[in-house]
N, C-alpha and C. Protein backbone atom coordinates (compact mmCIF):
# COMPACT_ATOMS: atom_id res chain seq x y z
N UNK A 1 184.12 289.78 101.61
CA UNK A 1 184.74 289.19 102.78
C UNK A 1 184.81 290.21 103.91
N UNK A 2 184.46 289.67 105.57
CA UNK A 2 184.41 290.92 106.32
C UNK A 2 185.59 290.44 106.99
N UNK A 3 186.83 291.65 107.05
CA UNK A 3 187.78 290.97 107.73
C UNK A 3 187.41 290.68 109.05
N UNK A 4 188.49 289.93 109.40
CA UNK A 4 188.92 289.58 111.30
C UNK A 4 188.71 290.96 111.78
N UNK A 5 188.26 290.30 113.06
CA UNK A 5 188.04 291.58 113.97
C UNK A 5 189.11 291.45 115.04
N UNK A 6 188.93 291.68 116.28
CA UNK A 6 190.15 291.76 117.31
C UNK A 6 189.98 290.67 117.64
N UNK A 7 190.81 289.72 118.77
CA UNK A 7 191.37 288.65 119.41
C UNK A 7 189.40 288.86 120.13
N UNK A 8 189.67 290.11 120.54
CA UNK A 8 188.17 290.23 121.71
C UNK A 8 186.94 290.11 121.18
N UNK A 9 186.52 290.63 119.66
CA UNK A 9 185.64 290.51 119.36
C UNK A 9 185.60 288.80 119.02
N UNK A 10 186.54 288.12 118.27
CA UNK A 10 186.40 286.91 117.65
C UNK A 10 185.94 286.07 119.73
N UNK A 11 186.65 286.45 120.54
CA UNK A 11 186.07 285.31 121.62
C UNK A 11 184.73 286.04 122.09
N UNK A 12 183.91 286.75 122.10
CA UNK A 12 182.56 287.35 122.09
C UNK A 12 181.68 286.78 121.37
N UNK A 13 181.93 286.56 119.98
CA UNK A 13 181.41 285.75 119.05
C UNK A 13 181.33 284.38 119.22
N UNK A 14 182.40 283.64 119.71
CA UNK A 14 182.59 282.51 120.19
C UNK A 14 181.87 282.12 121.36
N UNK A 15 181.81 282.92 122.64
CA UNK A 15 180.97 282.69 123.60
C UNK A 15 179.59 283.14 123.30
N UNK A 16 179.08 284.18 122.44
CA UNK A 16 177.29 284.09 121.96
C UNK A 16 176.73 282.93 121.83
N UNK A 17 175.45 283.13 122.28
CA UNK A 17 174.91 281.39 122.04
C UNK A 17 174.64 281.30 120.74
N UNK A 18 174.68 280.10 120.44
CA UNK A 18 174.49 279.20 119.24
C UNK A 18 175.77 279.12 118.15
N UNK A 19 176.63 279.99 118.34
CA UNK A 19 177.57 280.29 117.42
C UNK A 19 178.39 278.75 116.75
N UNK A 20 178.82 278.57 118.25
CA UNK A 20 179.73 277.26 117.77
C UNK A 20 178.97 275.74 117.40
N UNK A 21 177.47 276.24 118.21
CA UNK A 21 176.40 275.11 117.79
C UNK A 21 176.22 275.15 116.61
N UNK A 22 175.82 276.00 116.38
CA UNK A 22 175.46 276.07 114.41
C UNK A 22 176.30 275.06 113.79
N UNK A 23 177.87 275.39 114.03
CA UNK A 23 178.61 274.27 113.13
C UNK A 23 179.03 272.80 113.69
N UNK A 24 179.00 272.79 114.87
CA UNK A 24 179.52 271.70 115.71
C UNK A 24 178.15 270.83 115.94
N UNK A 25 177.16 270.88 116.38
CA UNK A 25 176.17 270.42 116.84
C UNK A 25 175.26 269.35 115.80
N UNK A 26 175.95 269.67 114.63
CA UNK A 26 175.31 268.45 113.37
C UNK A 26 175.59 267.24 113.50
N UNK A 27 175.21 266.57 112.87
CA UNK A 27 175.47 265.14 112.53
C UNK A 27 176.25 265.12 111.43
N UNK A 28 178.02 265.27 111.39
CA UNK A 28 178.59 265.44 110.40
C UNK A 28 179.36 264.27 110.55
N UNK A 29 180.37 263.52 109.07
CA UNK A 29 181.27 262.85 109.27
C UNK A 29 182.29 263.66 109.68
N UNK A 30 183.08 263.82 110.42
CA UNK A 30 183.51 264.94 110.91
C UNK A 30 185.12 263.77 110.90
N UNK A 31 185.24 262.49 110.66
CA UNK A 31 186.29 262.14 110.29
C UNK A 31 186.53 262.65 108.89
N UNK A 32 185.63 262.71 107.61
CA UNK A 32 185.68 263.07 106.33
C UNK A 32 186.26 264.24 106.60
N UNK A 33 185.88 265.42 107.55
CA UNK A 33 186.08 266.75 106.97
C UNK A 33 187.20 267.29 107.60
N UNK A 34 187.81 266.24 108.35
CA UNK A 34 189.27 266.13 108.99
C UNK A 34 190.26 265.98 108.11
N UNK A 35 189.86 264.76 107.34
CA UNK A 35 190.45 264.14 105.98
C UNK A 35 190.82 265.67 104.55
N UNK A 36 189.54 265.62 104.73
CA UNK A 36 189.82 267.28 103.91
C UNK A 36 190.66 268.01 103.72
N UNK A 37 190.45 268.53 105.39
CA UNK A 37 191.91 269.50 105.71
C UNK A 37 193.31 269.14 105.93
N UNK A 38 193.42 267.64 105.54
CA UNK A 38 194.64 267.02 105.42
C UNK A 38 195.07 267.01 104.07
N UNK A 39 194.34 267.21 102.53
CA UNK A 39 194.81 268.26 101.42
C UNK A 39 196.04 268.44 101.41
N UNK A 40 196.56 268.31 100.42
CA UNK A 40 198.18 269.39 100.97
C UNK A 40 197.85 270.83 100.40
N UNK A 41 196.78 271.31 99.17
CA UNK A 41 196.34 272.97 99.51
C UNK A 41 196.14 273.46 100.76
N UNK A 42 195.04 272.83 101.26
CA UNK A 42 194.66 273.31 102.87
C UNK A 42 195.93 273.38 103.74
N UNK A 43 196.20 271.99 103.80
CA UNK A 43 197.25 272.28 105.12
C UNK A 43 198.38 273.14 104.49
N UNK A 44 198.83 272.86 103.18
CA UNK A 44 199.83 273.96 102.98
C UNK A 44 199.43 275.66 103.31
N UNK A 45 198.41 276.00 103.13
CA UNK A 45 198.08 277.10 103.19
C UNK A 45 198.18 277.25 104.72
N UNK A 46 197.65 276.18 105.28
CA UNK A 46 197.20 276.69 107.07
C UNK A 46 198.38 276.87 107.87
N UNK A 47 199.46 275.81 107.14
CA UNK A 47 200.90 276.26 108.00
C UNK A 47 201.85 277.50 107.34
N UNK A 48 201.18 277.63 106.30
CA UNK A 48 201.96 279.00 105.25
C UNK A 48 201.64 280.00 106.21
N UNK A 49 200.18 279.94 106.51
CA UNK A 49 199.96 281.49 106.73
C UNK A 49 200.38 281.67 108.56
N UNK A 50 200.24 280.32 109.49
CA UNK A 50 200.82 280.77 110.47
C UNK A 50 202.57 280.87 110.54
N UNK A 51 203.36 280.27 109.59
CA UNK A 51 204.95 280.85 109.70
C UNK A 51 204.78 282.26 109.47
N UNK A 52 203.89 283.14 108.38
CA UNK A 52 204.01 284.24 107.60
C UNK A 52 203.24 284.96 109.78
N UNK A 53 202.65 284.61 109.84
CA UNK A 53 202.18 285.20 111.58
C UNK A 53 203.12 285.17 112.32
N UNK A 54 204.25 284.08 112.69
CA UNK A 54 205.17 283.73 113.27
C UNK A 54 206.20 285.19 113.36
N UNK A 55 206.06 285.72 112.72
CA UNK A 55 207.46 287.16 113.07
C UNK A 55 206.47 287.76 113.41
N UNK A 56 205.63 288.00 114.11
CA UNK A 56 204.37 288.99 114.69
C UNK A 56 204.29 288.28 115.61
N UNK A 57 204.49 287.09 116.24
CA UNK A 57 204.46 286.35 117.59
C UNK A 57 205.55 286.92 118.92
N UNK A 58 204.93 287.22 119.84
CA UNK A 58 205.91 287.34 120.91
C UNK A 58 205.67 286.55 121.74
N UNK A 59 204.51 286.09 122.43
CA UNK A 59 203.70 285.06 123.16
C UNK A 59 202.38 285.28 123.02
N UNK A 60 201.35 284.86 123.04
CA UNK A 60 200.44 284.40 122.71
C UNK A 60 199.22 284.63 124.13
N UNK A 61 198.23 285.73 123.75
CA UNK A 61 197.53 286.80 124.73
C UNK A 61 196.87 285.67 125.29
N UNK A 62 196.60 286.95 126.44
CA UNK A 62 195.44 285.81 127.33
C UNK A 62 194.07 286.03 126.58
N UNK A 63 193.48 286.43 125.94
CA UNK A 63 192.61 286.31 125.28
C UNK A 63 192.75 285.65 123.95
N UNK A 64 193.59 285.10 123.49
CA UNK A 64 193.77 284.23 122.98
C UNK A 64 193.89 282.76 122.95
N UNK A 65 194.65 282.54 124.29
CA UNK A 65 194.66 281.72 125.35
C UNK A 65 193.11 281.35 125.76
N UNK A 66 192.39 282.01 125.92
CA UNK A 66 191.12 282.06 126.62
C UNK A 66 190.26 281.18 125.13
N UNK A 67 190.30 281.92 124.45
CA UNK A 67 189.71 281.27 123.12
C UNK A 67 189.86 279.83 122.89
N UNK A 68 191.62 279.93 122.48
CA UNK A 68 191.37 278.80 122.19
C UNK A 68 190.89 277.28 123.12
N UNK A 69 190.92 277.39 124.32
CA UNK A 69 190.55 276.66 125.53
C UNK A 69 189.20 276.67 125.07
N UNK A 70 188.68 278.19 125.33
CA UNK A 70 186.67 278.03 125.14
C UNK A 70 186.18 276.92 123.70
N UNK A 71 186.90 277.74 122.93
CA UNK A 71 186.81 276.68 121.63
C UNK A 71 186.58 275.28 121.62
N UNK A 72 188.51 274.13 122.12
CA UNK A 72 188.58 273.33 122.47
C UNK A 72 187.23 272.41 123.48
N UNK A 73 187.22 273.17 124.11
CA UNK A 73 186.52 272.81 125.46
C UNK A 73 184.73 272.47 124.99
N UNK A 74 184.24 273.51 124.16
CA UNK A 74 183.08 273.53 123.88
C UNK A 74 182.59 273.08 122.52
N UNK A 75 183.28 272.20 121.71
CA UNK A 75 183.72 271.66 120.59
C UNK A 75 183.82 270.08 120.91
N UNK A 76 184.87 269.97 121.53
CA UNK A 76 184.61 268.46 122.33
C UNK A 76 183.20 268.03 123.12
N UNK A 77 182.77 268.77 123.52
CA UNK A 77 181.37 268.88 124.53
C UNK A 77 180.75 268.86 123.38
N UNK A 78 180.39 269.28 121.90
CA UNK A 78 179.45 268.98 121.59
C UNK A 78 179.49 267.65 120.51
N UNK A 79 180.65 267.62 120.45
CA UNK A 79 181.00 266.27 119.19
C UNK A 79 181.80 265.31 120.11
N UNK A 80 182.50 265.20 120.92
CA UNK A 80 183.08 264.13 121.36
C UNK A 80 184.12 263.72 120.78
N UNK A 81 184.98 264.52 119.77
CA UNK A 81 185.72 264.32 119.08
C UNK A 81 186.88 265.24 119.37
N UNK A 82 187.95 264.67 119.71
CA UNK A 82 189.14 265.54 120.94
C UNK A 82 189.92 265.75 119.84
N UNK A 83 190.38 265.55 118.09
CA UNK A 83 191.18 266.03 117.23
C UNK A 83 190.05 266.94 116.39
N UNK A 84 188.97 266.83 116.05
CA UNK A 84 188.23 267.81 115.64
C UNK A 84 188.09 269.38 116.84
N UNK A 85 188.44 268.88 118.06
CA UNK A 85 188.15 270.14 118.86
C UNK A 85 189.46 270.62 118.91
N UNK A 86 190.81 270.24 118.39
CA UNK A 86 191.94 270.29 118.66
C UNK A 86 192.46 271.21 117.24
N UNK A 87 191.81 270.71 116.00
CA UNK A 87 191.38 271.56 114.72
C UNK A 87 191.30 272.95 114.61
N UNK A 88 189.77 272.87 115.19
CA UNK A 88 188.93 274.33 115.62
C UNK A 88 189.50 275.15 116.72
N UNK A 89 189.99 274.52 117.73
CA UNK A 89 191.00 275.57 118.46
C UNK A 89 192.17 276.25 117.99
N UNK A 90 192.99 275.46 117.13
CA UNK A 90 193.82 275.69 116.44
C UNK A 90 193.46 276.87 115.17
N UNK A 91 192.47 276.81 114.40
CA UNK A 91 191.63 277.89 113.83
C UNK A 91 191.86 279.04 114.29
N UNK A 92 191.22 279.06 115.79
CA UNK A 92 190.58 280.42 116.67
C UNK A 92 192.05 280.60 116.81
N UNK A 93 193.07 280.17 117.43
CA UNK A 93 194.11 280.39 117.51
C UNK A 93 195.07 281.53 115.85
N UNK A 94 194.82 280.84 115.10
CA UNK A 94 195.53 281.66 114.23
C UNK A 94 194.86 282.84 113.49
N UNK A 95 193.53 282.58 113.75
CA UNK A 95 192.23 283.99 113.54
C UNK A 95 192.93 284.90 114.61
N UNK A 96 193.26 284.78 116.08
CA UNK A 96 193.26 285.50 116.90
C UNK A 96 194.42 286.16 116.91
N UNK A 97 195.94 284.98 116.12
CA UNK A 97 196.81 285.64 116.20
C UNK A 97 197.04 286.98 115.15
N UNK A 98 196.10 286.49 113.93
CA UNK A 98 195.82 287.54 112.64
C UNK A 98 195.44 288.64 113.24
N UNK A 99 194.69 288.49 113.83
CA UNK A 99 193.55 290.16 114.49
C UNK A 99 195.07 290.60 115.47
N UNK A 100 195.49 290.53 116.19
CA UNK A 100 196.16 290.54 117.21
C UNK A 100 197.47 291.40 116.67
N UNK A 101 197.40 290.55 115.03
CA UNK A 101 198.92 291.03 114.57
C UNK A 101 198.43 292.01 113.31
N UNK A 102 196.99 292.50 113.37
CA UNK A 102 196.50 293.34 112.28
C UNK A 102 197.12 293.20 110.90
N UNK A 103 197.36 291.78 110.74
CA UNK A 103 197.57 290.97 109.42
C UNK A 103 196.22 290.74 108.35
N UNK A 104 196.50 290.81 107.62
CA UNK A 104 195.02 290.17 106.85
C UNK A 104 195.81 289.55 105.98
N UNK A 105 195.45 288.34 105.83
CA UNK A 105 195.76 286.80 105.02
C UNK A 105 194.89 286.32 104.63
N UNK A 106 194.47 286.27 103.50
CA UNK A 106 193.74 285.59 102.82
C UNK A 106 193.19 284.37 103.05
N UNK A 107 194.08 283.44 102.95
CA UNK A 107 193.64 281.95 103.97
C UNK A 107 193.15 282.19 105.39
N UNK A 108 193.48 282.85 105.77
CA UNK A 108 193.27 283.38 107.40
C UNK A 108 191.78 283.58 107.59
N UNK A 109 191.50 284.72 106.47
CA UNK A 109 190.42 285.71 106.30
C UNK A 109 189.30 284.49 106.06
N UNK A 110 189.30 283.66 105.07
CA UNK A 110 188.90 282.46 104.54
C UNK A 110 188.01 281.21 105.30
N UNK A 111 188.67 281.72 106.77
CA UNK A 111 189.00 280.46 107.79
C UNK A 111 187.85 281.44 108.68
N UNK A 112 187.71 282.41 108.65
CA UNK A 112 186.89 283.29 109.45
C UNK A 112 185.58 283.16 108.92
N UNK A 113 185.95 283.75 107.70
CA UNK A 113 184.52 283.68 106.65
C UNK A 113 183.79 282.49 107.09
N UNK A 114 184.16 281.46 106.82
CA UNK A 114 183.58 280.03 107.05
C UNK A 114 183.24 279.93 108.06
N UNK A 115 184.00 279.90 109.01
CA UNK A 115 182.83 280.02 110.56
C UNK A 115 182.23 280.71 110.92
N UNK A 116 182.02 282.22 110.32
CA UNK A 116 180.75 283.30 110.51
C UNK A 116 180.00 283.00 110.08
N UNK A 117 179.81 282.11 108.70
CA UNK A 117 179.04 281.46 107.97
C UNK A 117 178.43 280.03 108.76
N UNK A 118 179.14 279.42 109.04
CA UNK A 118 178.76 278.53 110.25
C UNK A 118 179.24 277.31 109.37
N UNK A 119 180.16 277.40 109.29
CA UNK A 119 180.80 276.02 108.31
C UNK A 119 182.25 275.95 108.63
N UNK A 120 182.49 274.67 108.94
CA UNK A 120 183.41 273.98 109.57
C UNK A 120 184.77 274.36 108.12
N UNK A 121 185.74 274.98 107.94
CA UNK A 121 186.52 274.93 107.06
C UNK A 121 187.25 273.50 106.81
N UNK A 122 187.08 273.12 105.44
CA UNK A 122 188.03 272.47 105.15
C UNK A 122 188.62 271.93 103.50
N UNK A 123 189.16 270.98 103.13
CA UNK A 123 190.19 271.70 101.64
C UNK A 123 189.26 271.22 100.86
């Protein structure tokens, strides 16, 4: 597993071309893999690990800020799907707050892996 990198490197990665195409740009049921991450492993894990982030929160960077918008923004643009882009922002969001808060979380780490890999996480 390669951990998280900084808030800056993860939105660098995000703005390279093809990055977010790779996973977004398929022909996926992308209601199914919504369904997925509605699991109670997954979602338990996904809200575990942002309370366990939550005492490392003071407000939330502008490069983080920046992300998760680019995310959102360019996610919807390629699927048309405003809770799948709402998902994946939410992702970049708690990747960014991990790097940010030089946490490493397993689920966190997990959630990274999978989209370096170019795969949409889910339970």
């Amino acid at each position: 597993m390669n951990p998280l990198q900084t808030s800056d490197e993860i939105l660098s990665r995000v703005e390279s071309k093809g990055f977010l195409e790779g996973i977004f740009a398929r022909d996926n049921d992308w209601d199914a893999a919504l369904d997925a991450r509605d699991d109670g492993a997954f979602d338990a894990a996904w809200h575990a690990s942002d309370a366990q982030l939550g005492a490392h929160e003071s407000s939330e960077s502008r490069v983080s800020r920046s992300l998760r918008e680019t995310v959102f923004k360019r996610v919807l643009a390629l699927t048309g799907n405003a809770e799948l882009a709402g998902h994946a922002s939410d992702d970049f969001g708690l990747m960014a707050k991990a790097a940010d808060a030089g946490a490493s979380i397993p689920f966190v780490d997990g959630l990274w892996n999978a989209y370096r890999d170019g795969v949409f996480p889910r339970g």
